[in-house]
Protein backbone atom coordinates (compact mmCIF):
# COMPACT_ATOMS: atom_id res chain seq x y z
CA UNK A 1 -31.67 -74.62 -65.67
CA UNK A 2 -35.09 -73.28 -64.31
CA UNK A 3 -37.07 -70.92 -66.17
CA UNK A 4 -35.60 -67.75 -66.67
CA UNK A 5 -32.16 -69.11 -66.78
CA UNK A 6 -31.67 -69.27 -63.52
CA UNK A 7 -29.35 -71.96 -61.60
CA UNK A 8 -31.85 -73.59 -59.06
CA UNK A 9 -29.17 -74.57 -55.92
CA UNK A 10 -29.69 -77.28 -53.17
CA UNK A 11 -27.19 -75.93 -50.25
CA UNK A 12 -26.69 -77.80 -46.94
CA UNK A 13 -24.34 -77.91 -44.47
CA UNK A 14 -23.06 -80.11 -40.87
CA UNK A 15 -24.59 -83.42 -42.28
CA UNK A 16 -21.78 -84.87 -39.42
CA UNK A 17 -21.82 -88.48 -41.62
CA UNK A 18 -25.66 -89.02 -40.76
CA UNK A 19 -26.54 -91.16 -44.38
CA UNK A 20 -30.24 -90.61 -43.35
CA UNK A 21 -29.89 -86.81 -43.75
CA UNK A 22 -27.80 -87.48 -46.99
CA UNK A 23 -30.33 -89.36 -48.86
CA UNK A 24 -33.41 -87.25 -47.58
CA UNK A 25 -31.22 -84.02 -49.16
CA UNK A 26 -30.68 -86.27 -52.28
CA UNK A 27 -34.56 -86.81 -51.98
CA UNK A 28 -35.05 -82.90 -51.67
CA UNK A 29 -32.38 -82.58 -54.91
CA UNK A 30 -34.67 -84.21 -57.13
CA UNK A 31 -38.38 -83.33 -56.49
CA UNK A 32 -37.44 -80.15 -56.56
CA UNK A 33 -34.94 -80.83 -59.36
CA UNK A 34 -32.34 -78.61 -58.83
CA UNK A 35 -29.17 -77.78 -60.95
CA UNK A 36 -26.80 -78.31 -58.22
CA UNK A 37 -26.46 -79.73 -54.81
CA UNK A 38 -23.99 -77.17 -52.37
CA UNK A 39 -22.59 -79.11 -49.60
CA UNK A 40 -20.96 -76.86 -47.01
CA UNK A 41 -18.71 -78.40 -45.08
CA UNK A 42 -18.82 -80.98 -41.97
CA UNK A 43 -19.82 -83.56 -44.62
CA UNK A 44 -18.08 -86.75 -42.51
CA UNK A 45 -18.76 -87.80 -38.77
CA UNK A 46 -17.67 -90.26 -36.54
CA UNK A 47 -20.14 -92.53 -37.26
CA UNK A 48 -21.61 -92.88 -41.02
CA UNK A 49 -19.40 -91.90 -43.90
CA UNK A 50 -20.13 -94.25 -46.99
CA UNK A 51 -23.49 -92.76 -48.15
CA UNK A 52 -22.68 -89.14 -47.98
CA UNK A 53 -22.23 -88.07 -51.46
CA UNK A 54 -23.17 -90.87 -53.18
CA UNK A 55 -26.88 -90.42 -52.54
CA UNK A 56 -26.50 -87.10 -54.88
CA UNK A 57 -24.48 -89.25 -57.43
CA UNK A 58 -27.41 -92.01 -57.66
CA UNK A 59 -30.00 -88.85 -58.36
CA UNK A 60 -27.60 -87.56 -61.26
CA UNK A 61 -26.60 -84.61 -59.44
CA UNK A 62 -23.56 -82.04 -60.01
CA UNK A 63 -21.87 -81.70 -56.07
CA UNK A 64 -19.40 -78.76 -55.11
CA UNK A 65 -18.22 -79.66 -51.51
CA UNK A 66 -15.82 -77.59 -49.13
CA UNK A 67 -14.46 -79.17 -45.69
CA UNK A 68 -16.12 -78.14 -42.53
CA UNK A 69 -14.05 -77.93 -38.69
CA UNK A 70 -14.81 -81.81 -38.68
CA UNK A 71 -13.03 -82.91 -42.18
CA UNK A 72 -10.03 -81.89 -43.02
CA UNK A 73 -9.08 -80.57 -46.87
CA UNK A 74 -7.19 -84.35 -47.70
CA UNK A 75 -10.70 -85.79 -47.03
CA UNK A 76 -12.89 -83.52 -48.98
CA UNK A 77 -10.53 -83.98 -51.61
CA UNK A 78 -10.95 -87.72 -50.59
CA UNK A 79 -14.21 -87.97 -51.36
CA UNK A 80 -14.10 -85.31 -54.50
CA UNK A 81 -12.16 -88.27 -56.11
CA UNK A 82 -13.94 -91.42 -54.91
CA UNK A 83 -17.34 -89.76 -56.43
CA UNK A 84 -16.25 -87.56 -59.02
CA UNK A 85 -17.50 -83.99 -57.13
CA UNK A 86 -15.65 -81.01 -56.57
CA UNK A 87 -13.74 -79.92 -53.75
CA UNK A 88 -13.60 -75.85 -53.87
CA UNK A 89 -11.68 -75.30 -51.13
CA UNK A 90 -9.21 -72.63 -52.67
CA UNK A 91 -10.60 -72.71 -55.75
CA UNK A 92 -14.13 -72.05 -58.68
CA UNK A 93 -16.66 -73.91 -60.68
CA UNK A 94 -18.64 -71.83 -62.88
CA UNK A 95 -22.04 -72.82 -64.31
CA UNK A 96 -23.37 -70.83 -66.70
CA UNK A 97 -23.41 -67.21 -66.10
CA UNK A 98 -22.49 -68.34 -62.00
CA UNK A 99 -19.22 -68.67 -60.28
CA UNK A 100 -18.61 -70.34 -57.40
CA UNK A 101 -15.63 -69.70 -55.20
CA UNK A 102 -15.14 -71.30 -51.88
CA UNK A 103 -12.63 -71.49 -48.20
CA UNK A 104 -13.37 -74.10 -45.79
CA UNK A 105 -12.23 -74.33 -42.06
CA UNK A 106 -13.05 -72.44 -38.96
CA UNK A 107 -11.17 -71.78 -35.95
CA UNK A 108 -11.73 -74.61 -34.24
CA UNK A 109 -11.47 -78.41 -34.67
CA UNK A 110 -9.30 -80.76 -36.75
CA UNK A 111 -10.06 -78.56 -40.14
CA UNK A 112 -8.84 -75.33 -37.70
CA UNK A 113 -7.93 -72.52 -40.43
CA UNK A 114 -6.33 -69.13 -39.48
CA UNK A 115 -7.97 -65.81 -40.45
CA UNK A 116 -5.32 -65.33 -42.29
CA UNK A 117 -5.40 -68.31 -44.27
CA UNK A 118 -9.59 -68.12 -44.64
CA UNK A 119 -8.67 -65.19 -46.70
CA UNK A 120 -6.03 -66.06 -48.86
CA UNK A 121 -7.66 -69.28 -49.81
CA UNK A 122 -10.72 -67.20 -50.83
CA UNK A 123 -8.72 -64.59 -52.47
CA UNK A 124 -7.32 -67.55 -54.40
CA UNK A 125 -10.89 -68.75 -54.84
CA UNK A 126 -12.46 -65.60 -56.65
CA UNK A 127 -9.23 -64.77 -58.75
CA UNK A 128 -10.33 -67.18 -61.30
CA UNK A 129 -13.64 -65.85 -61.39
CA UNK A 130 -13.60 -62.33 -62.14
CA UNK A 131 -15.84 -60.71 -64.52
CA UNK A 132 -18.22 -63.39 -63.73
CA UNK A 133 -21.91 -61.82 -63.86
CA UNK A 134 -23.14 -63.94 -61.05
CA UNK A 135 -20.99 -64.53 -57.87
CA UNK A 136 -21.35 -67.28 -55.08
CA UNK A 137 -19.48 -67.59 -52.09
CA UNK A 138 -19.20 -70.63 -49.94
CA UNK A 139 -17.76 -70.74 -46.60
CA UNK A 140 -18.27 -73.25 -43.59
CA UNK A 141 -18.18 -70.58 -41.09
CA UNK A 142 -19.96 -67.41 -40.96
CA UNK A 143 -19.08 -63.72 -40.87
CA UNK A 144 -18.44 -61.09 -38.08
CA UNK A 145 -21.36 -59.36 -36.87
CA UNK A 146 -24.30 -61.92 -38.40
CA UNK A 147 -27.43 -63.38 -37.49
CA UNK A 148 -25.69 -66.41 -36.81
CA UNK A 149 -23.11 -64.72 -34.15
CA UNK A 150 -26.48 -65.56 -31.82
CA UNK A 151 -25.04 -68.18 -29.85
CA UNK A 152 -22.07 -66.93 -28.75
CA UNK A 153 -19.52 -68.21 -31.45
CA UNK A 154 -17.68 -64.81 -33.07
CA UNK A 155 -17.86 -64.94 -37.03
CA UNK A 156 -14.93 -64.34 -38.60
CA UNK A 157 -13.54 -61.46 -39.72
CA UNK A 158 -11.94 -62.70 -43.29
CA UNK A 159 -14.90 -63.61 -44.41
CA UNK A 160 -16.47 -60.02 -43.81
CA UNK A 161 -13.77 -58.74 -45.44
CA UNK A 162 -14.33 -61.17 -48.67
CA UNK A 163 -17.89 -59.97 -48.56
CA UNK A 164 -16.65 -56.40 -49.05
CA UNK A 165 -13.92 -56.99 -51.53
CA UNK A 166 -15.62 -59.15 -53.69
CA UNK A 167 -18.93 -58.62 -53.65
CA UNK A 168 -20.57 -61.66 -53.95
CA UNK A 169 -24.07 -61.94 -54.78
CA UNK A 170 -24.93 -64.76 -52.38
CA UNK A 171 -22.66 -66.29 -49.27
CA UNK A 172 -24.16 -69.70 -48.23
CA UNK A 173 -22.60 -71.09 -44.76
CA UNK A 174 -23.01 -73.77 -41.83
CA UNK A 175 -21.12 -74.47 -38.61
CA UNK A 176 -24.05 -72.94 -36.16
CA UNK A 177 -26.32 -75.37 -35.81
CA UNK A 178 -28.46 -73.17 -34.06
CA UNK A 179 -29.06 -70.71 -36.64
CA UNK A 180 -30.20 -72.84 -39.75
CA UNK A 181 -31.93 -71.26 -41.80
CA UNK A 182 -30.66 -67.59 -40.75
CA UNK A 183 -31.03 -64.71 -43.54
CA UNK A 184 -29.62 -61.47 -43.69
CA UNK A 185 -28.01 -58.69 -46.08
CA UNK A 186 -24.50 -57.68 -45.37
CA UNK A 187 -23.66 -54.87 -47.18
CA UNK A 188 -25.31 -56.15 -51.52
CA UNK A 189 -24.51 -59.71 -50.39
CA UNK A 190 -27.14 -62.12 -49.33
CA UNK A 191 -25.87 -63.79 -46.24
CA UNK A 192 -27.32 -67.38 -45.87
CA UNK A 193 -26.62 -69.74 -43.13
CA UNK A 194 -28.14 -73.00 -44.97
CA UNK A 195 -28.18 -75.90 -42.12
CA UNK A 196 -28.88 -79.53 -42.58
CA UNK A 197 -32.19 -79.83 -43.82
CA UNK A 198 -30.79 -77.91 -46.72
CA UNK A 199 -32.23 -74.51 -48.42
CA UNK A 200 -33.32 -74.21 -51.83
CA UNK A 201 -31.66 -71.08 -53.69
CA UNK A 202 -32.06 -69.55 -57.48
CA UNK A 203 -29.37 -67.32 -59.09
């Protein structure tokens, strides 16, 4: 823990199976020796797949991963196994006085997810969690009216609705490219869409 007792967080998102962008984020994990490495879904590609996680692993590093539009749950839970890291799709981690609660999916692709299922599986996700102090949401797709809405691709709905009902402190994201790196309060809840080169966050 960093000084204060605060959890110091790596979170990235749509590495898309690029090992080079793996082990530079593994790189980034440890100089700036961080608690815990967030990867937010699109982990695999169609190239690359073998030195994803394990470049975190090597560096000693604690890895909550959720599936993206590109990987479906069975292989984020594939990978959770091979390397010991935890898949939250559906479900919490809590580190000290932080909870973690995560939904993976988006509307389109082979990890497609309904609304309606994006908000059950985070209403499963935070049930476990309440009366945590500190509250962090993770989510491969981003929310309904957002910075990251910029490109044309609507945000979804059940994860607005999350925001409101649970009240998370932070909600790191992906899926637009195009908006890494994007920053924004909705409603108490710091709205972060993290991107590939990865964005360093305290809690």
């Amino acid at each position: 823990m960093t000084e204060k007792n605060k959890l110091k967080i790596l979170a990235a998102s749509d590495i898309h199976g690029e090992s080079r962008i793996a082990k530079a984020l593994a790189r980034k994990a440890e100089k700036e020796n961080v608690d815990l490495v967030v990867l937010c879904g699109d982990i695999v590609g169609f190239t690359e797949t073998e030195n994803i996680i394990k470049p975190f692993k090597d560096k000693n590093k604690r890895v909550l991963i959720i599936p993206g539009n590109h990987d479906t749950n069975a292989t984020a839970d594939f990978l959770a196994s091979l390397y010991n890291v935890k898949n939250i799709n559906g479900y919490s981690a809590r580190y000290d006085n932080v909870g973690f609660f995560g939904a993976g999916g988006a509307d389109i692709g082979p990890g497609i997810t309904t609304e309606g299922e994006l908000f059950k599986t985070l209403k499963k996700a935070h049930s476990s969690i309440k009366g945590i102090e500190k509250k962090v949401m993770i989510t491969h797709m981003h929310p309904e009216d957002s910075l990251s809405e910029f490109s044309g691709f609507p945000g979804s709905n059940s994860i607005r609705k999350a925001i409101h009902e649970f009240k998370p402190d932070i909600l790191i994201h992906g899926h637009i490219h195009e908006a890494a790196g994007a920053e924004e309060m909705i409603e108490q809840t710091r709205v972060i869409n993290v991107g590939k080169e990865g964005t360093i966050i305290e809690i």
